[in-house]
PDB file of N, CA and C in Angstrom:
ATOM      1  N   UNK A   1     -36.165 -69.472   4.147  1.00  0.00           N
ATOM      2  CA  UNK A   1     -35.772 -68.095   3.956  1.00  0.00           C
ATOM      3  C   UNK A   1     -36.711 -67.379   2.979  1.00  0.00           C
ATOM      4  N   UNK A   2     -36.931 -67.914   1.928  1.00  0.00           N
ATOM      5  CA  UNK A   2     -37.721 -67.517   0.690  1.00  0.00           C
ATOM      6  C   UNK A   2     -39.006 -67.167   1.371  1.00  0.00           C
ATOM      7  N   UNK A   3     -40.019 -68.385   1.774  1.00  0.00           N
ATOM      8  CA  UNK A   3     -40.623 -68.594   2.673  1.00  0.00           C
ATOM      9  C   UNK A   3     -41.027 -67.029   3.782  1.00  0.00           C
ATOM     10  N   UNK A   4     -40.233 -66.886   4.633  1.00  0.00           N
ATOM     11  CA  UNK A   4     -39.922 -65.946   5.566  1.00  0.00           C
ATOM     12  C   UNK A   4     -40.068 -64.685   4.916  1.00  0.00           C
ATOM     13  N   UNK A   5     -39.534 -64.761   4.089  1.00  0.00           N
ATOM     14  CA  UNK A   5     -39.519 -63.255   3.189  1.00  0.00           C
ATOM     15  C   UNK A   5     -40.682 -62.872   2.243  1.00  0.00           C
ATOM     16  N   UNK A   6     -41.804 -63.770   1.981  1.00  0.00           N
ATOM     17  CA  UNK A   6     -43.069 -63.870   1.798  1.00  0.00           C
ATOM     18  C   UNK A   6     -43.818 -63.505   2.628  1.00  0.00           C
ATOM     19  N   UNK A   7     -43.541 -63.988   3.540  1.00  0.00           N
ATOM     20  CA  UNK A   7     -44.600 -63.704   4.790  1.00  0.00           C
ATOM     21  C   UNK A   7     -44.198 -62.620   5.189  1.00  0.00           C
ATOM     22  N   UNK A   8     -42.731 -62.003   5.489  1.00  0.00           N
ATOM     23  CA  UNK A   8     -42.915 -60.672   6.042  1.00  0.00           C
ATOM     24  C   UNK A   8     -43.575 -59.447   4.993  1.00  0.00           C
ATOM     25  N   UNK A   9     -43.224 -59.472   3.433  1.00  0.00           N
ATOM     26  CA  UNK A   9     -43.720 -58.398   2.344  1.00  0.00           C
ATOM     27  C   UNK A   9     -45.753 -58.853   2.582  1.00  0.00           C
ATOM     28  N   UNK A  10     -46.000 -60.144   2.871  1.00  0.00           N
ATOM     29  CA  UNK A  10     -47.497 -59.853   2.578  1.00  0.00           C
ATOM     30  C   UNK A  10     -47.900 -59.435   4.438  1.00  0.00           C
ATOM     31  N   UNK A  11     -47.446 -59.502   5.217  1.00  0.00           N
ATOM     32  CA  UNK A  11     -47.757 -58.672   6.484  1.00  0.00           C
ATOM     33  C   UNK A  11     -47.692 -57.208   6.491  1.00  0.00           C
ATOM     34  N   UNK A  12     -46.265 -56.834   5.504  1.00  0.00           N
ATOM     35  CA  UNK A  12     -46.528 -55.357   5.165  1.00  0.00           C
ATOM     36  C   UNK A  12     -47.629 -54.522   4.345  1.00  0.00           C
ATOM     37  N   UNK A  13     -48.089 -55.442   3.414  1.00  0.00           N
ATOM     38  CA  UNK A  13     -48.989 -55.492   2.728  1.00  0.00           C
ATOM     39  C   UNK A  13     -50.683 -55.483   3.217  1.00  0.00           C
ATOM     40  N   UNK A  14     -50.572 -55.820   4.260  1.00  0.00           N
ATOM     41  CA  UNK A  14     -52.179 -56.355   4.507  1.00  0.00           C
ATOM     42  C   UNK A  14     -51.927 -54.821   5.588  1.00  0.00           C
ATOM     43  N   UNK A  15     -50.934 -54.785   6.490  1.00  0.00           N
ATOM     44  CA  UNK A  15     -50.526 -53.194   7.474  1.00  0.00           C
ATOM     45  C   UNK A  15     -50.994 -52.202   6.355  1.00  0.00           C
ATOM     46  N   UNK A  16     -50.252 -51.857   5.191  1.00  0.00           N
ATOM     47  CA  UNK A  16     -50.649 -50.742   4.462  1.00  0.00           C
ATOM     48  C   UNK A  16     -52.275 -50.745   4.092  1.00  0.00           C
ATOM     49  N   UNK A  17     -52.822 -51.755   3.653  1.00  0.00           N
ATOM     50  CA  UNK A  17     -54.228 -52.080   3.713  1.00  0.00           C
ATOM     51  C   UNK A  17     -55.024 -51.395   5.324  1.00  0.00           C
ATOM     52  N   UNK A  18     -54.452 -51.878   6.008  1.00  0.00           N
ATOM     53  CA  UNK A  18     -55.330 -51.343   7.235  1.00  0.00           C
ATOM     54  C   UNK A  18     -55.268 -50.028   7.589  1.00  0.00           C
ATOM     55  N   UNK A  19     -53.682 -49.375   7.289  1.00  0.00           N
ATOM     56  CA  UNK A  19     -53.724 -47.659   7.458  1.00  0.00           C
ATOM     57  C   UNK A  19     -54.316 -47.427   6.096  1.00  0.00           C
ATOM     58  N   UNK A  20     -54.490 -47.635   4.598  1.00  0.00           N
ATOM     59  CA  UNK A  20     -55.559 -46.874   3.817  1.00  0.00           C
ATOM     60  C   UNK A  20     -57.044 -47.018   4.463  1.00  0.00           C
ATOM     61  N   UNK A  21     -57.340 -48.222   5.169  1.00  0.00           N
ATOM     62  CA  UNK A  21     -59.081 -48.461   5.831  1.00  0.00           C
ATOM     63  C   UNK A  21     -58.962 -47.077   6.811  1.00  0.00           C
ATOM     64  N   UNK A  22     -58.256 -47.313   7.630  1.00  0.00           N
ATOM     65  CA  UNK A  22     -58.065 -46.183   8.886  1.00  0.00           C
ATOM     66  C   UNK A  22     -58.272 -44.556   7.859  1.00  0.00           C
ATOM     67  N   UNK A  23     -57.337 -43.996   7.140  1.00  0.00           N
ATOM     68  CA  UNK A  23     -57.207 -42.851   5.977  1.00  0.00           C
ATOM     69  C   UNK A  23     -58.547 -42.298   5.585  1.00  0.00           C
ATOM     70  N   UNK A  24     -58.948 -43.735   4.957  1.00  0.00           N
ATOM     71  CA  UNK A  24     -60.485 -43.481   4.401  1.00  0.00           C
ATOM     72  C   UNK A  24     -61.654 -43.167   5.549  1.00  0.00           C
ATOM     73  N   UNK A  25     -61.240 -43.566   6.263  1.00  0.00           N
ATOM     74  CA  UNK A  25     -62.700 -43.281   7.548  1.00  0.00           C
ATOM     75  C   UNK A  25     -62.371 -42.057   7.977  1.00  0.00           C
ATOM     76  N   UNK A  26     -61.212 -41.785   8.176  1.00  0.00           N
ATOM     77  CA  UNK A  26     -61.000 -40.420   8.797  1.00  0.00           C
ATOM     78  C   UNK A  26     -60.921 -39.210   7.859  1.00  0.00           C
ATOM     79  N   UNK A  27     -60.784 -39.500   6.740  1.00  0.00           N
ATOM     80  CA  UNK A  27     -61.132 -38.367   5.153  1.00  0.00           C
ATOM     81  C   UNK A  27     -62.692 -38.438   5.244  1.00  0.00           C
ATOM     82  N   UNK A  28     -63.709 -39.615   5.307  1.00  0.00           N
ATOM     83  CA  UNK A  28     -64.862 -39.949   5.663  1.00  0.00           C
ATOM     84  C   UNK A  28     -65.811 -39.157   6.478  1.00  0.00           C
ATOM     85  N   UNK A  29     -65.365 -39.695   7.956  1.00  0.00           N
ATOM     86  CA  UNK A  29     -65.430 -38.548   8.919  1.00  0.00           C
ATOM     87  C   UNK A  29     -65.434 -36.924   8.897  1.00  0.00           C
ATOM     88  N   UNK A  30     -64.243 -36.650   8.424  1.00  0.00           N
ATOM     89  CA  UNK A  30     -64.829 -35.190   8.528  1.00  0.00           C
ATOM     90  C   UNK A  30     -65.104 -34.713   7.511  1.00  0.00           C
ATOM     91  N   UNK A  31     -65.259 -35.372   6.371  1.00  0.00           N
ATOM     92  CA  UNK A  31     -66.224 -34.902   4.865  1.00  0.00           C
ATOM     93  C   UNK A  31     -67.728 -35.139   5.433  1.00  0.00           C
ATOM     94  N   UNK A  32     -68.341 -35.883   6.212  1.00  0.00           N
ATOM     95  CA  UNK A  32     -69.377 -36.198   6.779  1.00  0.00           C
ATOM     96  C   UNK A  32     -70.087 -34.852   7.505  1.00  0.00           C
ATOM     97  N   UNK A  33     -68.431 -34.794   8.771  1.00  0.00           N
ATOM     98  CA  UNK A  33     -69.043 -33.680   9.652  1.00  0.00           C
ATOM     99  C   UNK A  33     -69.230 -32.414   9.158  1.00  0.00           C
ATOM    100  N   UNK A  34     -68.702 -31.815   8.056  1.00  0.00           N
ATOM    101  CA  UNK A  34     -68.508 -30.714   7.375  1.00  0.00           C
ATOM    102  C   UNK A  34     -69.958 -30.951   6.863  1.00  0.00           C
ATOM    103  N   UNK A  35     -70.353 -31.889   6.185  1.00  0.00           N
ATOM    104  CA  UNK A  35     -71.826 -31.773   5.331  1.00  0.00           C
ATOM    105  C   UNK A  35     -73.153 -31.673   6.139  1.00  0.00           C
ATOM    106  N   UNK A  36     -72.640 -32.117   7.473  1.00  0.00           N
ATOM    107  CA  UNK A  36     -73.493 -32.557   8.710  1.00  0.00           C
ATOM    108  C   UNK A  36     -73.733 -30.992   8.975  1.00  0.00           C
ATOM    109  N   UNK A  37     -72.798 -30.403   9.644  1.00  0.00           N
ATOM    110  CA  UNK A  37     -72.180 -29.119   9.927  1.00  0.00           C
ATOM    111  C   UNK A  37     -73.131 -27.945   8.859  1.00  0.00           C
ATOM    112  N   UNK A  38     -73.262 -27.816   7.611  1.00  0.00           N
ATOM    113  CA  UNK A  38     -73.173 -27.201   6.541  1.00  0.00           C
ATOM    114  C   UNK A  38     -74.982 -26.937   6.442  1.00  0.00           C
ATOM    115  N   UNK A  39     -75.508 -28.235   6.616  1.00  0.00           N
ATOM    116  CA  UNK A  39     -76.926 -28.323   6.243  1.00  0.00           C
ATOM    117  C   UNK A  39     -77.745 -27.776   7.119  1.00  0.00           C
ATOM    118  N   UNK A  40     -79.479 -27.510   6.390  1.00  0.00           N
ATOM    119  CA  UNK A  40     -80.285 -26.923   8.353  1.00  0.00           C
ATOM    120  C   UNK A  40     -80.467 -28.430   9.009  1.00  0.00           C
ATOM    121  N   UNK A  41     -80.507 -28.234   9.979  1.00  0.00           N
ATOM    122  CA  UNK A  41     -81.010 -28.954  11.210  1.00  0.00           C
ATOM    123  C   UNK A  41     -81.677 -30.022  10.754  1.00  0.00           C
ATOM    124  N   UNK A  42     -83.030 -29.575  10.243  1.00  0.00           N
ATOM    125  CA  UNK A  42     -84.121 -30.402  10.005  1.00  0.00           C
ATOM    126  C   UNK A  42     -83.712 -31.980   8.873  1.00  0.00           C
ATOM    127  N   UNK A  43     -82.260 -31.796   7.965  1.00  0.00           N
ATOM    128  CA  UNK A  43     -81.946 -32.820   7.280  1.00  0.00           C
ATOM    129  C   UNK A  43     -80.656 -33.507   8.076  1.00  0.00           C
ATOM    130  N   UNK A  44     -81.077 -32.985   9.121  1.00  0.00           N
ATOM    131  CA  UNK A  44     -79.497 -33.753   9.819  1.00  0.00           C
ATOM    132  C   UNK A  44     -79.400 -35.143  10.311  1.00  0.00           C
ATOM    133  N   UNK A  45     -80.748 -35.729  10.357  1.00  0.00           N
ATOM    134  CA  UNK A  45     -80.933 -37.109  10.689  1.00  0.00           C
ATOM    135  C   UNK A  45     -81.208 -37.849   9.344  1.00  0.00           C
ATOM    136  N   UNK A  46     -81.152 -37.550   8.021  1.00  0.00           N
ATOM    137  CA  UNK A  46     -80.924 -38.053   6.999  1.00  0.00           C
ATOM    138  C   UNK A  46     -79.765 -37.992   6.884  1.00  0.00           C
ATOM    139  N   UNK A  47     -78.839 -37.133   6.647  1.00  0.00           N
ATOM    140  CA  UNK A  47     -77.227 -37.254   6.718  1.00  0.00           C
ATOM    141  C   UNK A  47     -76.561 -38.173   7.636  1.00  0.00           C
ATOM    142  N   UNK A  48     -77.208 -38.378   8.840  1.00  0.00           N
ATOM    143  CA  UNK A  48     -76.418 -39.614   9.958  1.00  0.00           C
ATOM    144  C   UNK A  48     -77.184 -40.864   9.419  1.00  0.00           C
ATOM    145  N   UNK A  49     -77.900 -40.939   8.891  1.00  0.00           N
ATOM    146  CA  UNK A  49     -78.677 -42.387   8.227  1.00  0.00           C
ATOM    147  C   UNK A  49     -78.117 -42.760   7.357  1.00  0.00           C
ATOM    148  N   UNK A  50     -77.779 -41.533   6.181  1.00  0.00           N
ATOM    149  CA  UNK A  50     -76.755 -42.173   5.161  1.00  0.00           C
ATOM    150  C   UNK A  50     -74.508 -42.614   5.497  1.00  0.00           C
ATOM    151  N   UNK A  51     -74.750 -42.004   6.733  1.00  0.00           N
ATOM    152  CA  UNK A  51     -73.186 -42.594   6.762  1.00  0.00           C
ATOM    153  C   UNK A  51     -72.756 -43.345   6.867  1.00  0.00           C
ATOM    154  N   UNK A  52     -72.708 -44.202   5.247  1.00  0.00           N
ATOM    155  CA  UNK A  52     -72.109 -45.493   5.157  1.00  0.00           C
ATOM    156  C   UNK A  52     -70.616 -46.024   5.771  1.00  0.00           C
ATOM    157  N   UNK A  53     -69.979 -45.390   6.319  1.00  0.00           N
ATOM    158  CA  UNK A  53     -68.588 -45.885   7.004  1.00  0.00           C
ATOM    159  C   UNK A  53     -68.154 -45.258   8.585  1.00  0.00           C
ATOM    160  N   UNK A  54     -69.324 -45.503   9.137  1.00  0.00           N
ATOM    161  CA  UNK A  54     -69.149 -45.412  10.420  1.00  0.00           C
ATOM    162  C   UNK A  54     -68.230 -46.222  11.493  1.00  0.00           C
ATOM    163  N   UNK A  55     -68.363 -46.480  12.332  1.00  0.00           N
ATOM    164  CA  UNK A  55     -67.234 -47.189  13.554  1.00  0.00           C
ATOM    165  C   UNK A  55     -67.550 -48.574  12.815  1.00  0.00           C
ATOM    166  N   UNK A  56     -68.509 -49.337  12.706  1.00  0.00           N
ATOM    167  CA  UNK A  56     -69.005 -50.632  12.430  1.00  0.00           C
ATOM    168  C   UNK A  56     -68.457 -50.864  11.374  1.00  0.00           C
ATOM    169  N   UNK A  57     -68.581 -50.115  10.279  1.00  0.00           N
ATOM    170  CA  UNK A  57     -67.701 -50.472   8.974  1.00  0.00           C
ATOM    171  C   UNK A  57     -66.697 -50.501   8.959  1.00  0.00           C
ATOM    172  N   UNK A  58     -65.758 -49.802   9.505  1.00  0.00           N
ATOM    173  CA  UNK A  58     -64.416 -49.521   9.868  1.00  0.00           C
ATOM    174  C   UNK A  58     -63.610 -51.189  10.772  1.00  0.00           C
ATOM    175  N   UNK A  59     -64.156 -51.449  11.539  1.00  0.00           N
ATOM    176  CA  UNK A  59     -64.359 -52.305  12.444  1.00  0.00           C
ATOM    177  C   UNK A  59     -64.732 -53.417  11.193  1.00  0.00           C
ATOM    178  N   UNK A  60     -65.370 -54.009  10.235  1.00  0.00           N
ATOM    179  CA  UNK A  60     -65.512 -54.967   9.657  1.00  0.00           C
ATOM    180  C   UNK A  60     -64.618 -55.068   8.587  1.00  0.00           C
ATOM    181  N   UNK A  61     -64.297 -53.977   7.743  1.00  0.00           N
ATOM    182  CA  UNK A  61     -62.943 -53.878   7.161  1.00  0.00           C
ATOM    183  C   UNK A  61     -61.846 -54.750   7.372  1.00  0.00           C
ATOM    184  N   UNK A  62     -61.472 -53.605   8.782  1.00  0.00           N
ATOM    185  CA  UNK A  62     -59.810 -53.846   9.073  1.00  0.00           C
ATOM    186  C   UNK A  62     -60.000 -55.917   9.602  1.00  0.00           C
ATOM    187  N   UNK A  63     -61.527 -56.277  10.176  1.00  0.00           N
ATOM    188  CA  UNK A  63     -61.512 -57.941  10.263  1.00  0.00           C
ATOM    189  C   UNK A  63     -61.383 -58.811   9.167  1.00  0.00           C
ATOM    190  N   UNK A  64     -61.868 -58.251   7.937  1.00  0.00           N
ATOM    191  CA  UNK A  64     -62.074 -58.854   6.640  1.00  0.00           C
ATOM    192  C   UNK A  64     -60.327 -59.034   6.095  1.00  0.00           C
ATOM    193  N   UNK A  65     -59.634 -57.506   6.015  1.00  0.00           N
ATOM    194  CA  UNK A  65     -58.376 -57.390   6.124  1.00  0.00           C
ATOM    195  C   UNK A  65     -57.360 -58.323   6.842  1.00  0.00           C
ATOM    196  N   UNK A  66     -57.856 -58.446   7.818  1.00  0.00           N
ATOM    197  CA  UNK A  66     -56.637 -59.335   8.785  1.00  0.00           C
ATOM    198  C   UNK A  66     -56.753 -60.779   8.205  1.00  0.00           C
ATOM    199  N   UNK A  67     -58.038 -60.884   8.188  1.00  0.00           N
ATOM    200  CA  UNK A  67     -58.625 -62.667   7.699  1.00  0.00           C
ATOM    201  C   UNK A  67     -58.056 -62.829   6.654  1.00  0.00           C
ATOM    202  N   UNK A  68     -58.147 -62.073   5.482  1.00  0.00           N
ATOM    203  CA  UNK A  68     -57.539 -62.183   4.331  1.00  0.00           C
ATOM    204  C   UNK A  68     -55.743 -62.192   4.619  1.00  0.00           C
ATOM    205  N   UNK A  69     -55.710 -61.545   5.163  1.00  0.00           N
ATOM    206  CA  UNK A  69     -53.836 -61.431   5.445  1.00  0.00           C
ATOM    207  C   UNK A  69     -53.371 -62.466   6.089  1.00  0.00           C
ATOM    208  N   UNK A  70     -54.284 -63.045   6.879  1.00  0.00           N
ATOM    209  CA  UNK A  70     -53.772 -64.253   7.701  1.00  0.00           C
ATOM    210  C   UNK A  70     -53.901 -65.656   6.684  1.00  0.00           C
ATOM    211  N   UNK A  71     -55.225 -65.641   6.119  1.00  0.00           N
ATOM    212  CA  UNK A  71     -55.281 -66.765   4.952  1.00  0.00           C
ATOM    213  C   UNK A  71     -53.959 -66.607   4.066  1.00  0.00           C
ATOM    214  N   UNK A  72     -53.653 -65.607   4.076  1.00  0.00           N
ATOM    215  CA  UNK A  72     -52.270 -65.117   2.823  1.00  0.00           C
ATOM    216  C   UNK A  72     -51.423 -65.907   3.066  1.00  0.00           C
ATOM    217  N   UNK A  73     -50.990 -65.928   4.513  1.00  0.00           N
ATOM    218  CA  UNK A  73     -49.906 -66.092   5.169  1.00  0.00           C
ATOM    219  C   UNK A  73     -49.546 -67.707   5.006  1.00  0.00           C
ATOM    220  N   UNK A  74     -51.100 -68.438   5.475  1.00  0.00           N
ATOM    221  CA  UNK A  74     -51.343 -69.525   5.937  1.00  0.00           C
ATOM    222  C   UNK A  74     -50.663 -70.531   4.688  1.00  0.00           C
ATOM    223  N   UNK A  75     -51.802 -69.575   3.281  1.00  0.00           N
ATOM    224  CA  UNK A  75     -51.280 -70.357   2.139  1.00  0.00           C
ATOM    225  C   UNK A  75     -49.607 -70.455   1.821  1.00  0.00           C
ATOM    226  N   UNK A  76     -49.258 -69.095   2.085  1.00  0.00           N
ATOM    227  CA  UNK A  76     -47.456 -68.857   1.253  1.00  0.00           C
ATOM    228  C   UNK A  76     -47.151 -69.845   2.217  1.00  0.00           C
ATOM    229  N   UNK A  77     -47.291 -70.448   3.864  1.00  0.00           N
ATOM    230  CA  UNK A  77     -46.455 -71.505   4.549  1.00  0.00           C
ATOM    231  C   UNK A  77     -46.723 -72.469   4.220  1.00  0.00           C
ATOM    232  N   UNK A  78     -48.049 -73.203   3.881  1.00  0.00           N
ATOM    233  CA  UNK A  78     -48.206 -74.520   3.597  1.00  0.00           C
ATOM    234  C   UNK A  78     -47.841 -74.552   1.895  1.00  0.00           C
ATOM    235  N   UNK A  79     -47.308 -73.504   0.560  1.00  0.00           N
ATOM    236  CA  UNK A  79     -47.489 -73.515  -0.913  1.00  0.00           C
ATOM    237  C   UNK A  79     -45.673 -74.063  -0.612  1.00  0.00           C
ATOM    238  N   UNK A  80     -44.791 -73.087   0.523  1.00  0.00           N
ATOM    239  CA  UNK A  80     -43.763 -73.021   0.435  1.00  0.00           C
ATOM    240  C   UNK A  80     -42.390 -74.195   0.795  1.00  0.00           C
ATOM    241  N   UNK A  81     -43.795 -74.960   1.316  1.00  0.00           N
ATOM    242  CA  UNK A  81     -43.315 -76.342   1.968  1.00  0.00           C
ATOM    243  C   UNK A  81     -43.442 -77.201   0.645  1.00  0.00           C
ATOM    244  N   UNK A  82     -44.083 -77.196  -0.426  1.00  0.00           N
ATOM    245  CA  UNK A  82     -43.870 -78.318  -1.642  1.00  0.00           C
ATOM    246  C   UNK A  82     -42.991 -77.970  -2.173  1.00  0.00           C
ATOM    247  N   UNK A  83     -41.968 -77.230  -1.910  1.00  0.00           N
ATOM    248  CA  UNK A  83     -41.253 -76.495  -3.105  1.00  0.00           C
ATOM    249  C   UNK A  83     -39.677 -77.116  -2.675  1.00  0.00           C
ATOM    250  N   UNK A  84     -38.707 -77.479  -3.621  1.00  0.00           N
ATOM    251  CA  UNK A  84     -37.296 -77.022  -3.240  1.00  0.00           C
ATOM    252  C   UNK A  84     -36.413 -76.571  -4.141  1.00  0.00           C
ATOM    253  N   UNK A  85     -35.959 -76.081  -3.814  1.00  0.00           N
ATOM    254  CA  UNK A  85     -34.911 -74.711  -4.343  1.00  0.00           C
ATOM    255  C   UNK A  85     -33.520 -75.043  -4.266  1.00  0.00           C
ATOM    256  N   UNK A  86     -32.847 -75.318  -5.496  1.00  0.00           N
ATOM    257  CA  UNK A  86     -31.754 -75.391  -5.503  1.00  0.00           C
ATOM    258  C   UNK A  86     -31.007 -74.675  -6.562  1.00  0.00           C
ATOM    259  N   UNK A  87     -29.741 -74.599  -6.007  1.00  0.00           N
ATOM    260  CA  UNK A  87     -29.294 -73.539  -7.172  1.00  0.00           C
ATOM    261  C   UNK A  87     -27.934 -74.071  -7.753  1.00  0.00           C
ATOM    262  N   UNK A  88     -27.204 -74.010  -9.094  1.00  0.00           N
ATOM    263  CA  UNK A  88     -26.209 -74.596  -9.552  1.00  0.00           C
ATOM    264  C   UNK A  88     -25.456 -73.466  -9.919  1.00  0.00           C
ATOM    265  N   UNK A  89     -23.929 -73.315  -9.321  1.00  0.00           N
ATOM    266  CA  UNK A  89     -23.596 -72.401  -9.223  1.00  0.00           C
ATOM    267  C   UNK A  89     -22.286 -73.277 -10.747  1.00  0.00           C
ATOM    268  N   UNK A  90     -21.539 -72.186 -11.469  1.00  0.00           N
ATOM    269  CA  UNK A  90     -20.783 -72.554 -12.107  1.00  0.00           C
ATOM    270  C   UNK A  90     -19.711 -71.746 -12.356  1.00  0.00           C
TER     271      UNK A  90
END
């Protein structure tokens, strides 16, 4: 049970992680296109050179994210199995 209830708060946990990755690319995005948008022409292929959080980054994130959330998981099931829990009621 204990167990169970670990694993579901760090699944919620690693979810909120992936909608702030998602948040940030899309605050990203159109702070990008606005600057893209804003400048002459002639610096507009320096502005797409510097956009550090494009589809690819976004995309390596939310993998790094899951890996980490899944290692989370892996550990709280195999940490939760040495353990026992008893309680003395009086």
């Amino acid at each position: 049970m204990l167990g169970l209830n670990l694993k579901d708060n760090t699944k919620r946990l690693f979810v909120d992680f992936l909608t702030l990755i998602e948040d940030l690319h899309i605050d990203h995005s159109v702070n990008f296109k606005k600057l893209y948008e804003s400048i002459p022409s002639e610096y507009h292929d320096l502005i797409s050179q510097s956009d550090y959080f494009g589809e690819e980054k976004r995309k390596y994130l939310r993998k790094k994210v899951l890996d980490y959330g899944n290692n989370a998981i892996r550990n709280i099931e195999n940490d939760s199995s040495k353990f026992i829990i008893s309680f003395k009621f009086k």
